[in-house]
N, C-alpha and C. Protein backbone atom coordinates (compact mmCIF):
# COMPACT_ATOMS: atom_id res chain seq x y z
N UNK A 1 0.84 -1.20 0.00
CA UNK A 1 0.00 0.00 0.00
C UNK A 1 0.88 1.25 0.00
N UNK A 2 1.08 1.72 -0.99
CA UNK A 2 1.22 3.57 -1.27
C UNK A 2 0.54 4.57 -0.45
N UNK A 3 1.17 5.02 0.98
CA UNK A 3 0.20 5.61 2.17
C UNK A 3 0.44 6.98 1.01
N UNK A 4 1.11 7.70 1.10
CA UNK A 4 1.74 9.00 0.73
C UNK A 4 2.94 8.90 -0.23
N UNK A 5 3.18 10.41 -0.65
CA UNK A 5 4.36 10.66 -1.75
C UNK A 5 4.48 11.56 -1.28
N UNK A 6 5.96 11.67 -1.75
CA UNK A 6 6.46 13.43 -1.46
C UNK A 6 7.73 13.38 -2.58
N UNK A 7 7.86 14.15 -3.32
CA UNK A 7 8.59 14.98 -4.51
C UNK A 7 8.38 16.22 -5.37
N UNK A 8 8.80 15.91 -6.53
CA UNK A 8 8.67 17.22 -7.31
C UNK A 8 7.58 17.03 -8.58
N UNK A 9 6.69 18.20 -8.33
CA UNK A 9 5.60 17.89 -9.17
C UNK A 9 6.39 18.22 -10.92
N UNK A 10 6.74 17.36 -11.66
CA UNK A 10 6.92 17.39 -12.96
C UNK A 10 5.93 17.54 -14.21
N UNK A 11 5.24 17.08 -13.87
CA UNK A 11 3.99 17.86 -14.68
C UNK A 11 2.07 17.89 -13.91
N UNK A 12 1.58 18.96 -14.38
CA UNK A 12 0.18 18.91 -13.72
C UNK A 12 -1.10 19.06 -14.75
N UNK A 13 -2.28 18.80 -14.44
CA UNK A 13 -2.75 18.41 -15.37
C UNK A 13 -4.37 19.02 -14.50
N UNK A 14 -5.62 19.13 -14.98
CA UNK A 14 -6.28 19.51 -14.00
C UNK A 14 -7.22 18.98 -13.25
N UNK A 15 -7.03 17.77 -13.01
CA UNK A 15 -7.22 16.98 -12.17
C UNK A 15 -6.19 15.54 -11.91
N UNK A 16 -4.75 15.55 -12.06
CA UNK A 16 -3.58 15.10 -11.71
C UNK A 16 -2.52 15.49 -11.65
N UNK A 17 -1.25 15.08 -10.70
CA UNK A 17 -0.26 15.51 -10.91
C UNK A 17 0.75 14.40 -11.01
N UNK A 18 1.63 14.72 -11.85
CA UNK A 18 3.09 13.96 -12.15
C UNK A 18 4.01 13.77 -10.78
N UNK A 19 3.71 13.04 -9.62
CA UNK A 19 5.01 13.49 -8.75
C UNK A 19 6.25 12.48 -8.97
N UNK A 20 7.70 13.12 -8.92
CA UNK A 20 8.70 12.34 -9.11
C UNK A 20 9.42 11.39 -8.15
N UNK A 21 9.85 10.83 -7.63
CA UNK A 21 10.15 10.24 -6.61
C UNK A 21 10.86 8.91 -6.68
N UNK A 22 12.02 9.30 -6.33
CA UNK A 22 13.38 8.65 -6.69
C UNK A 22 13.78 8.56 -8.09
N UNK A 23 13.10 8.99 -8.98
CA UNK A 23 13.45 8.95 -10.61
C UNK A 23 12.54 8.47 -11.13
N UNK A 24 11.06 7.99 -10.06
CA UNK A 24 9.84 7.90 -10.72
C UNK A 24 8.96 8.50 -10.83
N UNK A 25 8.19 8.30 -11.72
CA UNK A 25 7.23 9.74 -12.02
C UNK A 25 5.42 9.28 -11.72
N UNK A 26 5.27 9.13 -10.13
CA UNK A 26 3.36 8.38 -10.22
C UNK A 26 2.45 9.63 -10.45
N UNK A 27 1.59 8.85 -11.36
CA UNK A 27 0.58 9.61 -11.80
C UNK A 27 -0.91 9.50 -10.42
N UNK A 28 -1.24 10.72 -9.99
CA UNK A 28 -1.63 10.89 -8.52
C UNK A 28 -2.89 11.51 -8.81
N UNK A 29 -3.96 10.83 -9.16
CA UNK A 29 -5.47 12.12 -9.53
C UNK A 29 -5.98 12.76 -7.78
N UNK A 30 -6.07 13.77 -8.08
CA UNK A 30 -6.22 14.68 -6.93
C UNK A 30 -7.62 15.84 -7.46
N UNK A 31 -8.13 16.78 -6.43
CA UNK A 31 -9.23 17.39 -6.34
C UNK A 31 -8.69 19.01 -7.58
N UNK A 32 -9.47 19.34 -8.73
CA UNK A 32 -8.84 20.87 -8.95
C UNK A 32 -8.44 21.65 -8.19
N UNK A 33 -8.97 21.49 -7.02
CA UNK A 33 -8.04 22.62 -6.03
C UNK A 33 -6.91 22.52 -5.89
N UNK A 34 -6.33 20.78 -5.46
CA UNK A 34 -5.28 20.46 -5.50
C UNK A 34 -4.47 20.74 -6.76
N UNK A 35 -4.90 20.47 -7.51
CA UNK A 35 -4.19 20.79 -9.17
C UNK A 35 -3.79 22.28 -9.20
N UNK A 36 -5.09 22.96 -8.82
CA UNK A 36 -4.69 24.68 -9.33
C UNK A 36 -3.40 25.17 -8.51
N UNK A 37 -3.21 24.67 -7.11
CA UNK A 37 -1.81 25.48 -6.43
C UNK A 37 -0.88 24.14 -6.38
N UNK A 38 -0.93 23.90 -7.06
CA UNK A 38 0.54 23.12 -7.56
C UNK A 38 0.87 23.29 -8.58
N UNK A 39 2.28 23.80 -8.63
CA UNK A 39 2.96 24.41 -9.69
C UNK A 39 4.38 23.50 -10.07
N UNK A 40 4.74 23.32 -11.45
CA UNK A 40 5.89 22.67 -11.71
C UNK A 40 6.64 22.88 -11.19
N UNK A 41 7.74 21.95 -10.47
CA UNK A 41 8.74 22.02 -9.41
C UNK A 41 8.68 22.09 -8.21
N UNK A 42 7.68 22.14 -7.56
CA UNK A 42 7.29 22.18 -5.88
C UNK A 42 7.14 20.80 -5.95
N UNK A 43 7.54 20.78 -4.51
CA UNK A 43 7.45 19.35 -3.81
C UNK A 43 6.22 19.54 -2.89
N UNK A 44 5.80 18.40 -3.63
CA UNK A 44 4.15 18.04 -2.78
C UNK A 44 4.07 16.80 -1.87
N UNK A 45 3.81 17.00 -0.69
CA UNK A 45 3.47 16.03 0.03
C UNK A 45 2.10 15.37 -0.39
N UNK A 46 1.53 14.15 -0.90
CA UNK A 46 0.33 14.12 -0.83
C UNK A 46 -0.22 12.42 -0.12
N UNK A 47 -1.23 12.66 0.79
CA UNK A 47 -1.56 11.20 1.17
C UNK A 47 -2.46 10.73 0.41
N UNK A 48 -2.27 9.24 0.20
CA UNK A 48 -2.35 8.83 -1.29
C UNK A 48 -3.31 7.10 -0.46
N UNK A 49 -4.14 6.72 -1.81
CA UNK A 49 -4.90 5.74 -1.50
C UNK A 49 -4.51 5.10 -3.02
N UNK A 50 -4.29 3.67 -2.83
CA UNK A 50 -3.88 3.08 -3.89
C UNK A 50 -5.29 2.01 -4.37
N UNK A 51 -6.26 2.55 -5.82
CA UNK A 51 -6.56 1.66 -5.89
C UNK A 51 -6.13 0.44 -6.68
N UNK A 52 -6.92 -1.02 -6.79
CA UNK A 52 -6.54 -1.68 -7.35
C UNK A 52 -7.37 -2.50 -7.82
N UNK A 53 -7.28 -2.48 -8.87
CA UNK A 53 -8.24 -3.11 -10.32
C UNK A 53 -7.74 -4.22 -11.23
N UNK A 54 -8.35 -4.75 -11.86
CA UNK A 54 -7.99 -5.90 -12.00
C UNK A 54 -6.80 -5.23 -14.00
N UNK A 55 -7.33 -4.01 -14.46
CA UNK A 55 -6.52 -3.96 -15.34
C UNK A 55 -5.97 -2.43 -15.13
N UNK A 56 -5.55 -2.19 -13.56
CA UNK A 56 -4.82 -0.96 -13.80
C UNK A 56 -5.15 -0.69 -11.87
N UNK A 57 -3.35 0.10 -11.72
CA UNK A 57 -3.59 0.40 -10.55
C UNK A 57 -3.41 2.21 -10.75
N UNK A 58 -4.64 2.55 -9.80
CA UNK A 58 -4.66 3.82 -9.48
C UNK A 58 -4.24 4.39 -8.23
N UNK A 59 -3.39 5.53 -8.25
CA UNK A 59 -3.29 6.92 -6.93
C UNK A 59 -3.99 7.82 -7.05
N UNK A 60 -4.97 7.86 -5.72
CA UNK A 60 -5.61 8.85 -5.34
C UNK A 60 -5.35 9.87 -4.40
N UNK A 61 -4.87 11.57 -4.39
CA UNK A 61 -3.68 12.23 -3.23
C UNK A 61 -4.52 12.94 -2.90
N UNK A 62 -4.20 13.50 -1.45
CA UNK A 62 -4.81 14.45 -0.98
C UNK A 62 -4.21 14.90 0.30
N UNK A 63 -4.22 16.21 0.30
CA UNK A 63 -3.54 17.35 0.61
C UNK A 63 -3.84 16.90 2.58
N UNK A 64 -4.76 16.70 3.26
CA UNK A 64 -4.82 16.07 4.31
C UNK A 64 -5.10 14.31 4.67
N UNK A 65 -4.92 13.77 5.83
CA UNK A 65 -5.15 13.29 6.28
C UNK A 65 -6.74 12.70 6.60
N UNK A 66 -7.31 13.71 6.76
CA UNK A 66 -8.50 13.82 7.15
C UNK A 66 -9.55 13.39 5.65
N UNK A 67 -8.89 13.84 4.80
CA UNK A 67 -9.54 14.12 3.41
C UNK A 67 -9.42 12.66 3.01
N UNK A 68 -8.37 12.18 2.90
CA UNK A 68 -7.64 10.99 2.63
C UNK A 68 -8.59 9.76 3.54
N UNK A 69 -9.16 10.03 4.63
CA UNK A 69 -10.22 9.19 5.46
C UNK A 69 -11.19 9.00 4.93
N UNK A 70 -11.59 9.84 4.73
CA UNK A 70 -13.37 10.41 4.63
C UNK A 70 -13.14 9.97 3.01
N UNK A 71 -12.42 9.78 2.20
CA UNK A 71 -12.25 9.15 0.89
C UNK A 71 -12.71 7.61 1.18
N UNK A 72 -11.59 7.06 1.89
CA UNK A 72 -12.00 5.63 2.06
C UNK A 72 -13.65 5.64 2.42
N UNK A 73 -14.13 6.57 3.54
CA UNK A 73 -15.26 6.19 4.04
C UNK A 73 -16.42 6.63 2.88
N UNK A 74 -15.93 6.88 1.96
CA UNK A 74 -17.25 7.08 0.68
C UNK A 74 -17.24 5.91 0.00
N UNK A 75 -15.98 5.12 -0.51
CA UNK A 75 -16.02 3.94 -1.14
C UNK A 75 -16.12 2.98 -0.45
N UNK A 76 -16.79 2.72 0.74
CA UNK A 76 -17.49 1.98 1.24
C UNK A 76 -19.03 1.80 1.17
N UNK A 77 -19.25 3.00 0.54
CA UNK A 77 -21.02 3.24 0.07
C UNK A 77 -21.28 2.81 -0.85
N UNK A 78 -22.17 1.90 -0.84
CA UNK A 78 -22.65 0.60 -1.94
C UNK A 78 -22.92 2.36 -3.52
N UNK A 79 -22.63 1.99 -4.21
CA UNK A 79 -22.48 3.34 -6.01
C UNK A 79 -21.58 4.04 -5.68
N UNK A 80 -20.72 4.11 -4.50
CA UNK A 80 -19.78 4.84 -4.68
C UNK A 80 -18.18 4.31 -4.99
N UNK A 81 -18.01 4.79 -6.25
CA UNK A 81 -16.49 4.54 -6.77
C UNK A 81 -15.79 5.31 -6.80
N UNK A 82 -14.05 5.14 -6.80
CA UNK A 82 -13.30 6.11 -6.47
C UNK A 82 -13.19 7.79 -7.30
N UNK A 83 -13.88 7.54 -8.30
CA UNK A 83 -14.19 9.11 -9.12
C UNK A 83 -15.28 9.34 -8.32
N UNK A 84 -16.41 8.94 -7.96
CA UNK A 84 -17.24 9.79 -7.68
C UNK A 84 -16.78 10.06 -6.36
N UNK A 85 -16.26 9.38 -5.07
CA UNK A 85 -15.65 9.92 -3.76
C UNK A 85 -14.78 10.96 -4.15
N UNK A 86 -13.58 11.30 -5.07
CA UNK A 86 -13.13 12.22 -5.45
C UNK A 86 -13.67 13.64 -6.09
N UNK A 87 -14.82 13.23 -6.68
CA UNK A 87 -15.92 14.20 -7.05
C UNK A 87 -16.61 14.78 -5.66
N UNK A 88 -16.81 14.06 -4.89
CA UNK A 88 -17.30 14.72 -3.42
C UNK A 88 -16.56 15.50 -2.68
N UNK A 89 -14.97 15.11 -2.95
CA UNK A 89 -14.25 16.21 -1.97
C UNK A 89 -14.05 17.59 -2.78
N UNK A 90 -14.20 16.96 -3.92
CA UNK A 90 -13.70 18.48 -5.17
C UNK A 90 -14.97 18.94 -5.03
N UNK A 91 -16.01 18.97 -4.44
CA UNK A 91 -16.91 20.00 -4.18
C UNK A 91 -17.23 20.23 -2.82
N UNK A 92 -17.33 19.64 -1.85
CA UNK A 92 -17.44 19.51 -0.43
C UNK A 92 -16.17 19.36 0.16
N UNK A 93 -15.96 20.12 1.38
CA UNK A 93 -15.11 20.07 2.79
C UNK A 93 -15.48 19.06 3.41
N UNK A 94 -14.18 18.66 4.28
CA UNK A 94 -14.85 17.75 4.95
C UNK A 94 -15.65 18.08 6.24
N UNK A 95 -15.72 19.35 6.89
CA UNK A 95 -16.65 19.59 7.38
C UNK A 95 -17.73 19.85 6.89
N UNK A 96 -18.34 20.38 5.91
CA UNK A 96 -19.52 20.22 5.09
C UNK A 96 -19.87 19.04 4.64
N UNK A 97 -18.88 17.94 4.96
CA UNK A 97 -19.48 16.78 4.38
C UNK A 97 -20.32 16.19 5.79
N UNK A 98 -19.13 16.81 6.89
CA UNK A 98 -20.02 16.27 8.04
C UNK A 98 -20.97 16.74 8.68
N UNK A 99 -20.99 18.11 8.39
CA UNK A 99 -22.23 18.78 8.63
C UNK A 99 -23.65 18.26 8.14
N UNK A 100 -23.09 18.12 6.43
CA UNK A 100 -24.34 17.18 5.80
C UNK A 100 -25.05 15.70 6.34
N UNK A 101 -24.14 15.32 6.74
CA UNK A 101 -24.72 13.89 6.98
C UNK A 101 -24.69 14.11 8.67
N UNK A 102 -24.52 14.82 9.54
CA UNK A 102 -24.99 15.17 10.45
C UNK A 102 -26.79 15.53 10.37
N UNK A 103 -26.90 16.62 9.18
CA UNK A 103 -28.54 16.79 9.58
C UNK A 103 -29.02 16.22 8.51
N UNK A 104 -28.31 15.09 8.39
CA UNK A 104 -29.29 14.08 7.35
C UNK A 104 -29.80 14.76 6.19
N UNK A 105 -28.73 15.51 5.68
CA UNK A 105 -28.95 16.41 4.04
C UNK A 105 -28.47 16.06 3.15
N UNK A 106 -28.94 15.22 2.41
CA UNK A 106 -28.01 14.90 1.06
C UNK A 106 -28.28 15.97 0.01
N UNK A 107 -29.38 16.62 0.08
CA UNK A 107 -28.92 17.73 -1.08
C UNK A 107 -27.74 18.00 -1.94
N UNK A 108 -26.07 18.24 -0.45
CA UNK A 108 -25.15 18.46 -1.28
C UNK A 108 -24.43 17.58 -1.71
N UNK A 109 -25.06 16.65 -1.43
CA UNK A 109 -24.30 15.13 -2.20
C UNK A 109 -24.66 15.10 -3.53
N UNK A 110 -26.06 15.09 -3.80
CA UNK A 110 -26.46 15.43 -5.33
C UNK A 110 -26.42 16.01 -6.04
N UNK A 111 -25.49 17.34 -5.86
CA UNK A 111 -24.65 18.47 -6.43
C UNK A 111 -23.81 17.92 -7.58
N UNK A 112 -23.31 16.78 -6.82
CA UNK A 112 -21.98 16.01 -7.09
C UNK A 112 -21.99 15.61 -7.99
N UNK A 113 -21.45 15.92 -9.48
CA UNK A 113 -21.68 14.74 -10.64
C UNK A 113 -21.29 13.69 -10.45
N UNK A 114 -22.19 12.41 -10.58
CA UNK A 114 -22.24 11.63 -10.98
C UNK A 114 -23.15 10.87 -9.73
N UNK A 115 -23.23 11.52 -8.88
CA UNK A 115 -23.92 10.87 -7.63
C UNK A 115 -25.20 11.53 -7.85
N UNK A 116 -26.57 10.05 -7.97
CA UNK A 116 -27.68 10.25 -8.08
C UNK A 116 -28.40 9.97 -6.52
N UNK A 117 -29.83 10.90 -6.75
CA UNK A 117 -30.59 10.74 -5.46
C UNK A 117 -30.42 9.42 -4.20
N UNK A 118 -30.66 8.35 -5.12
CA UNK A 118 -30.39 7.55 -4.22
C UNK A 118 -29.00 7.16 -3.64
N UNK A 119 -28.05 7.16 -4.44
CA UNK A 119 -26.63 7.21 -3.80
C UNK A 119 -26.35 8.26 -2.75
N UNK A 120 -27.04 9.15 -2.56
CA UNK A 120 -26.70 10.50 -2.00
C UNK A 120 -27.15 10.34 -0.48
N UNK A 121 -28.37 9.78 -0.80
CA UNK A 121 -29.02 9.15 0.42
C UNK A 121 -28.43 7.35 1.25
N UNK A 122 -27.69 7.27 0.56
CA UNK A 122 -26.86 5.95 0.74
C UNK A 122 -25.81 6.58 1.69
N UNK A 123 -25.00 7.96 1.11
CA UNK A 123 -24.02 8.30 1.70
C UNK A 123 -24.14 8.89 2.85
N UNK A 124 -25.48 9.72 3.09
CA UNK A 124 -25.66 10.38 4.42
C UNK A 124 -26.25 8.96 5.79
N UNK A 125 -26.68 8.08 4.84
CA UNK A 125 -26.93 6.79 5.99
C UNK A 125 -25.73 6.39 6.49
N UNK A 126 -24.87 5.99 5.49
CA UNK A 126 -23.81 5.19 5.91
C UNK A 126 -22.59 5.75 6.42
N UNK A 127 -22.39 7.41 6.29
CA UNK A 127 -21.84 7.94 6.87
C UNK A 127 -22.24 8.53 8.31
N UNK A 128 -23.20 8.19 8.81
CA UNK A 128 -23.53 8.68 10.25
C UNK A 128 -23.04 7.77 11.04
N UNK A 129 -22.26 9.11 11.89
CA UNK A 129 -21.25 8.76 13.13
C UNK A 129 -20.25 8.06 12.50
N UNK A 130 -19.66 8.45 11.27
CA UNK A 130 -18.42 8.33 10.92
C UNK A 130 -17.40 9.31 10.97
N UNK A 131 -18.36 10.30 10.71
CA UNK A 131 -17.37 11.68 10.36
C UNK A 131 -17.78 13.30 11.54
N UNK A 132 -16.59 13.60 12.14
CA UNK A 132 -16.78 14.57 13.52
C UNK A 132 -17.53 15.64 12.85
N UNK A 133 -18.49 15.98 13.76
CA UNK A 133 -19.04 17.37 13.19
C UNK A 133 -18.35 19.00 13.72
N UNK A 134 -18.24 19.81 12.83
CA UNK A 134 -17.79 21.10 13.15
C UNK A 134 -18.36 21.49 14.21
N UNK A 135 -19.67 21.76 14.44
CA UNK A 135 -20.51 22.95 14.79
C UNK A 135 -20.04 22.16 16.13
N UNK A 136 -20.44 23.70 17.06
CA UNK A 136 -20.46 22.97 18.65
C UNK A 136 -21.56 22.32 18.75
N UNK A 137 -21.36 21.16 19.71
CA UNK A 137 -22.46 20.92 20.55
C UNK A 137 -23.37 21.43 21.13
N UNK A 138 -24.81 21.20 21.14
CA UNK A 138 -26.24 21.52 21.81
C UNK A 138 -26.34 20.84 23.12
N UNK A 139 -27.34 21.21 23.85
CA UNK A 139 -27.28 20.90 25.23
C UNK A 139 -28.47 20.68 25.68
N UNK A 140 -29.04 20.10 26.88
CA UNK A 140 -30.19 19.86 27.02
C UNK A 140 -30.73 18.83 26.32
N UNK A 141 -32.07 18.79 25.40
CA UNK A 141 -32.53 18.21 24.51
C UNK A 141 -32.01 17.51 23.35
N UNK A 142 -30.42 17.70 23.05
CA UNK A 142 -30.34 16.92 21.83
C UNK A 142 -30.17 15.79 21.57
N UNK A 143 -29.81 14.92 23.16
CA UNK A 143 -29.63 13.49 23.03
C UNK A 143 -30.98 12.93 22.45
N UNK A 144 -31.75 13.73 23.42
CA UNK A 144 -33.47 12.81 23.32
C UNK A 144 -33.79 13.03 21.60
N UNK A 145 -33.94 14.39 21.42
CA UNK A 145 -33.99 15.12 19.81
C UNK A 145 -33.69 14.03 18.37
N UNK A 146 -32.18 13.35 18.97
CA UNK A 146 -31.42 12.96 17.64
C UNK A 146 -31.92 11.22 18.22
N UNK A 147 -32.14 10.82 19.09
CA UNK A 147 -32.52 9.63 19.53
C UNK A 147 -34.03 9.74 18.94
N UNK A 148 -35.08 10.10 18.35
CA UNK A 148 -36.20 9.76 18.58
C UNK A 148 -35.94 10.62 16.74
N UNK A 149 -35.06 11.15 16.42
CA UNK A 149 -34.89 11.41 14.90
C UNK A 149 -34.33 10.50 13.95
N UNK A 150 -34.02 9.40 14.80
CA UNK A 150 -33.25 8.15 14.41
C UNK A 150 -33.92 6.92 13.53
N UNK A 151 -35.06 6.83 14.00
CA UNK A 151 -36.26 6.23 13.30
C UNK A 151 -36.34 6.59 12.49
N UNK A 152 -37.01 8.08 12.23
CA UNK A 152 -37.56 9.26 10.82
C UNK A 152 -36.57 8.67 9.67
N UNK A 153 -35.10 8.81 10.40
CA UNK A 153 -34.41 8.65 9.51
C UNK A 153 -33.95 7.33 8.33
N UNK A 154 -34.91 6.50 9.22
CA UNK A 154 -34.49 4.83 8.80
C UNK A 154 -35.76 5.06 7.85
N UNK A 155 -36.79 5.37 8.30
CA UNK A 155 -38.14 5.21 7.39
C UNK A 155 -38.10 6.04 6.18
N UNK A 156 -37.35 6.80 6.15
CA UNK A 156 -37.07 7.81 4.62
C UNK A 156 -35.89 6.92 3.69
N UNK A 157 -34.69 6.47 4.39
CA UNK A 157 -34.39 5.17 4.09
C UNK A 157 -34.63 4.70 3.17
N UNK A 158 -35.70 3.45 3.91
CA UNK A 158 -36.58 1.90 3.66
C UNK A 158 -37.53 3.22 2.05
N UNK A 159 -38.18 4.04 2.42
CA UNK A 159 -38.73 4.60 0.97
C UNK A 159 -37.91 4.95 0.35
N UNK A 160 -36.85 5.51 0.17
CA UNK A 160 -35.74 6.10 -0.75
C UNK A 160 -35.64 4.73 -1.54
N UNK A 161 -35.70 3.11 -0.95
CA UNK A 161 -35.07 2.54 -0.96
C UNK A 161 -36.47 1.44 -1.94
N UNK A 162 -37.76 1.98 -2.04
CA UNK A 162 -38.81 1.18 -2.68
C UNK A 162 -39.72 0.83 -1.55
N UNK A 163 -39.63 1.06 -0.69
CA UNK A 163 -40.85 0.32 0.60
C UNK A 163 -41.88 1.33 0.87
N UNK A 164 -43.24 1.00 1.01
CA UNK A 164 -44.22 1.99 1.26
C UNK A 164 -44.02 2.86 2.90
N UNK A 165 -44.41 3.93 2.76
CA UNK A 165 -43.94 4.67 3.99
C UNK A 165 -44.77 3.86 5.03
N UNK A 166 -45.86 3.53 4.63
CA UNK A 166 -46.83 2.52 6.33
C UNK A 166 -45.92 1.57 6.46
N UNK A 167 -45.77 0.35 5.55
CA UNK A 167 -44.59 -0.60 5.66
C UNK A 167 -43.62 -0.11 6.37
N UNK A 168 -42.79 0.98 5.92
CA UNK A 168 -41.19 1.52 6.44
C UNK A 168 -41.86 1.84 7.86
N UNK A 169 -42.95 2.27 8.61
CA UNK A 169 -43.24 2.78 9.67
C UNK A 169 -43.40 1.63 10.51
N UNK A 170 -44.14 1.17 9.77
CA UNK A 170 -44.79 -0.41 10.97
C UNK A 170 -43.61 -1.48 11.25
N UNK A 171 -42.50 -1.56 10.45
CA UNK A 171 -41.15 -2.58 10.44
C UNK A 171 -40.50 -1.24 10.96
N UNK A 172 -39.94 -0.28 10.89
CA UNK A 172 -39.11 0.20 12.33
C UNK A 172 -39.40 0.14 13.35
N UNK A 173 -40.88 0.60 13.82
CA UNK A 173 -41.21 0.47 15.11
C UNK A 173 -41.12 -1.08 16.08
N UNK A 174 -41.62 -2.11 15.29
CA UNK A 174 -41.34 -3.18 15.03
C UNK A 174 -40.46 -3.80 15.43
N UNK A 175 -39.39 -3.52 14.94
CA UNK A 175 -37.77 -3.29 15.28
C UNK A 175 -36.90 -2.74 16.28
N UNK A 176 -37.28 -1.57 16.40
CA UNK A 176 -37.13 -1.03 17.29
C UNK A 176 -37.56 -1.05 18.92
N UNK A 177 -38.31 -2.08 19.01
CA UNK A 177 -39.15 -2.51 20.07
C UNK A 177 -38.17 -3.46 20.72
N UNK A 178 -37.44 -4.36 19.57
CA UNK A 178 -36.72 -5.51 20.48
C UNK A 178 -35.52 -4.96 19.99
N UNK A 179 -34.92 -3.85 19.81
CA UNK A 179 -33.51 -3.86 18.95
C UNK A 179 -32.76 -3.67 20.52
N UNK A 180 -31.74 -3.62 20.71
CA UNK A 180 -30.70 -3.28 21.60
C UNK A 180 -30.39 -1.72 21.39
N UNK A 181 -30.43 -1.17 23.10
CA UNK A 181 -29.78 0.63 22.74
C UNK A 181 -29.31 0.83 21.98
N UNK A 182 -27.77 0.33 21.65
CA UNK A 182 -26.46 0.33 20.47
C UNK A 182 -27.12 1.04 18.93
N UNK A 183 -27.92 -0.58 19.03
CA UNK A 183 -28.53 -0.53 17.57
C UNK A 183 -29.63 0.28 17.22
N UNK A 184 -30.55 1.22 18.29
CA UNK A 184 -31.70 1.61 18.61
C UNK A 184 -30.64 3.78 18.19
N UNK A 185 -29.44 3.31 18.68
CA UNK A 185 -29.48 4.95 18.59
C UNK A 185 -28.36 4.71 17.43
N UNK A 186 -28.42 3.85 16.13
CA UNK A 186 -27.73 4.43 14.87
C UNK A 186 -28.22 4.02 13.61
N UNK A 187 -28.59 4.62 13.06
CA UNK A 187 -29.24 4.26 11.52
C UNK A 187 -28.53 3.14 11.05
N UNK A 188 -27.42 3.62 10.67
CA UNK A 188 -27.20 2.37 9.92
C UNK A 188 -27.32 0.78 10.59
N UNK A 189 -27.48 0.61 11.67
CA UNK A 189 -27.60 -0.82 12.32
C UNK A 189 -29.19 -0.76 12.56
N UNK A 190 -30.05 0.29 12.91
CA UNK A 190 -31.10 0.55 12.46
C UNK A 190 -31.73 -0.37 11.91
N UNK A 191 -31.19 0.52 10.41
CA UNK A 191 -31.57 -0.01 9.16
C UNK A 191 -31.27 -1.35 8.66
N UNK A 192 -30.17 -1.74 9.23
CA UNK A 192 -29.77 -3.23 8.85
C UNK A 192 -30.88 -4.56 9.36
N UNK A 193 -31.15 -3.70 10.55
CA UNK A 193 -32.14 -4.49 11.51
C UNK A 193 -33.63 -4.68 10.66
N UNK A 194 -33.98 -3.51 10.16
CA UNK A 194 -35.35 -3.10 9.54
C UNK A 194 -35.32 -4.18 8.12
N UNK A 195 -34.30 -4.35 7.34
CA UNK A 195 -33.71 -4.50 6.07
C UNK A 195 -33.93 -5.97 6.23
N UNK A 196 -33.35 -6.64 7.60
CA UNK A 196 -33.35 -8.16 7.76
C UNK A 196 -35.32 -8.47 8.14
N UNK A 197 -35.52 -7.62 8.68
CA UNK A 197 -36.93 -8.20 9.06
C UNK A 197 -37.77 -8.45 8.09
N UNK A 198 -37.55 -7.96 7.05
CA UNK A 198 -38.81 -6.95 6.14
C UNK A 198 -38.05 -8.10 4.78
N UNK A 199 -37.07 -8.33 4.49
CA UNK A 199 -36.50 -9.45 3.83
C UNK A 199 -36.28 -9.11 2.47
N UNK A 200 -35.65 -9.57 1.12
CA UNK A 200 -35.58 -9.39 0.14
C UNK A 200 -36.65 -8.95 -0.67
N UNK A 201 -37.75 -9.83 -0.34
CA UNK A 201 -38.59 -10.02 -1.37
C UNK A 201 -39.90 -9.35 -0.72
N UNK A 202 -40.36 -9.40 0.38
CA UNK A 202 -41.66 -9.33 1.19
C UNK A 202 -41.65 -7.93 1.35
N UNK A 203 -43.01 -7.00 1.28
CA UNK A 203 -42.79 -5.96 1.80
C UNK A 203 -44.28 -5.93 2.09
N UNK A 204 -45.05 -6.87 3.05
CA UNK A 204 -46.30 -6.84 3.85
C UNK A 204 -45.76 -6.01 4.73
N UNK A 205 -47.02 -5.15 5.42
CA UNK A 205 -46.60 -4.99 6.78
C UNK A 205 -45.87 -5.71 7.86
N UNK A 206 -45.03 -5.37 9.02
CA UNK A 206 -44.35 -6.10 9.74
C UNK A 206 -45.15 -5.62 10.91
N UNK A 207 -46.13 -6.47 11.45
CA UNK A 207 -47.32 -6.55 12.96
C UNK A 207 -46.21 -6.38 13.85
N UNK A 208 -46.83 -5.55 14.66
CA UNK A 208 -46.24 -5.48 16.58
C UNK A 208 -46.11 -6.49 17.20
């Protein structure tokens, strides 16, 4: 695994750069931002994700650490491939990414070329409580608030996802009745829970 590079950018391109390193030259696709302030001859540090395909290996760089995370944690989202996770940071921060999937907004996911409605909504599921949120913390009410918003959020889900909203209502609650705390305060185990009950094929109501 190729964590990072560091050399001299030999040529740039606007969405890659040439870095040299030891007398080799890896080709590194990175965000236009990254492209626009890198200039021939600077040495770029960049942390780098190596993919690997069955007829070609790719570098993916990026200017943080943090960025370089939250990459992996997009290509873990069932439609998301490494252009379109790269398409998400070249338009989104990663605090805006966590902001987004903090209040359960995919809006700015669907900004994103190539990421459609439902992928968008894939990414704000599967990214909750992956990624730290900016804003400060609320006080008082928000445990109970985001605990009892946790459901809403599975049942928009299960419809995003083809299930009738009574169905998606009657199989969370359902669920949620015998689920464990753990699984009771996070969507995505939530949803996994809701997903197993309700089954491939069946989408009757799920009785109390």
């Amino acid at each position: 695994m190729i964590s990072s590079v560091r050399g001299t950018a030999v040529h740039v391109d606007a969405d890659a750069v040439v870095v040299e390193v030891g007398g080799v030259g890896l080709h590194v696709a990175v965000t236009p931002q990254v492209a626009r302030s890198t200039h021939l001859g600077d040495v770029v540090t960049l942390h780098t994700s190596l993919i690997v395909r069955e007829d070609a290996l790719s570098l993916f760089g990026f200017e943080t650490r943090e960025e370089l995370t939250v990459f992996g944690l997009l290509l873990g989202v069932t439609g998301v491939g490494p252009k379109s996770a790269l398409g998400v940071l070249a338009t989104l921060t990663v605090p805006q990414i966590g902001d987004a999937v903090a209040a359960d907004d995919d809006a700015p996911f669907r900004r994103v070329s190539g990421i459609g409605p439902k992928t968008a909504k894939l990414i704000v599921l599967q990214l909750a409580g992956k990624i730290a949120v900016t804003r400060p913390a609320m006080t008082g009410g928000t445990d109970a608030a985001t605990a009892a918003a946790i459901p809403a959020q599975v049942v928009q889900a299960l419809v995003g996802l083809g299930w009738s909203e009574r169905v998606a209502i009657e199989a969370v609650d359902a669920v949620a009745a015998d689920a464990p705390d753990p699984d009771r305060s996070s969507v995505p185990a939530l949803l996994r829970r809701t997903l197993a009950a309700l089954g491939p094929a069946r989408k009757e109501p799920v009785s109390g």
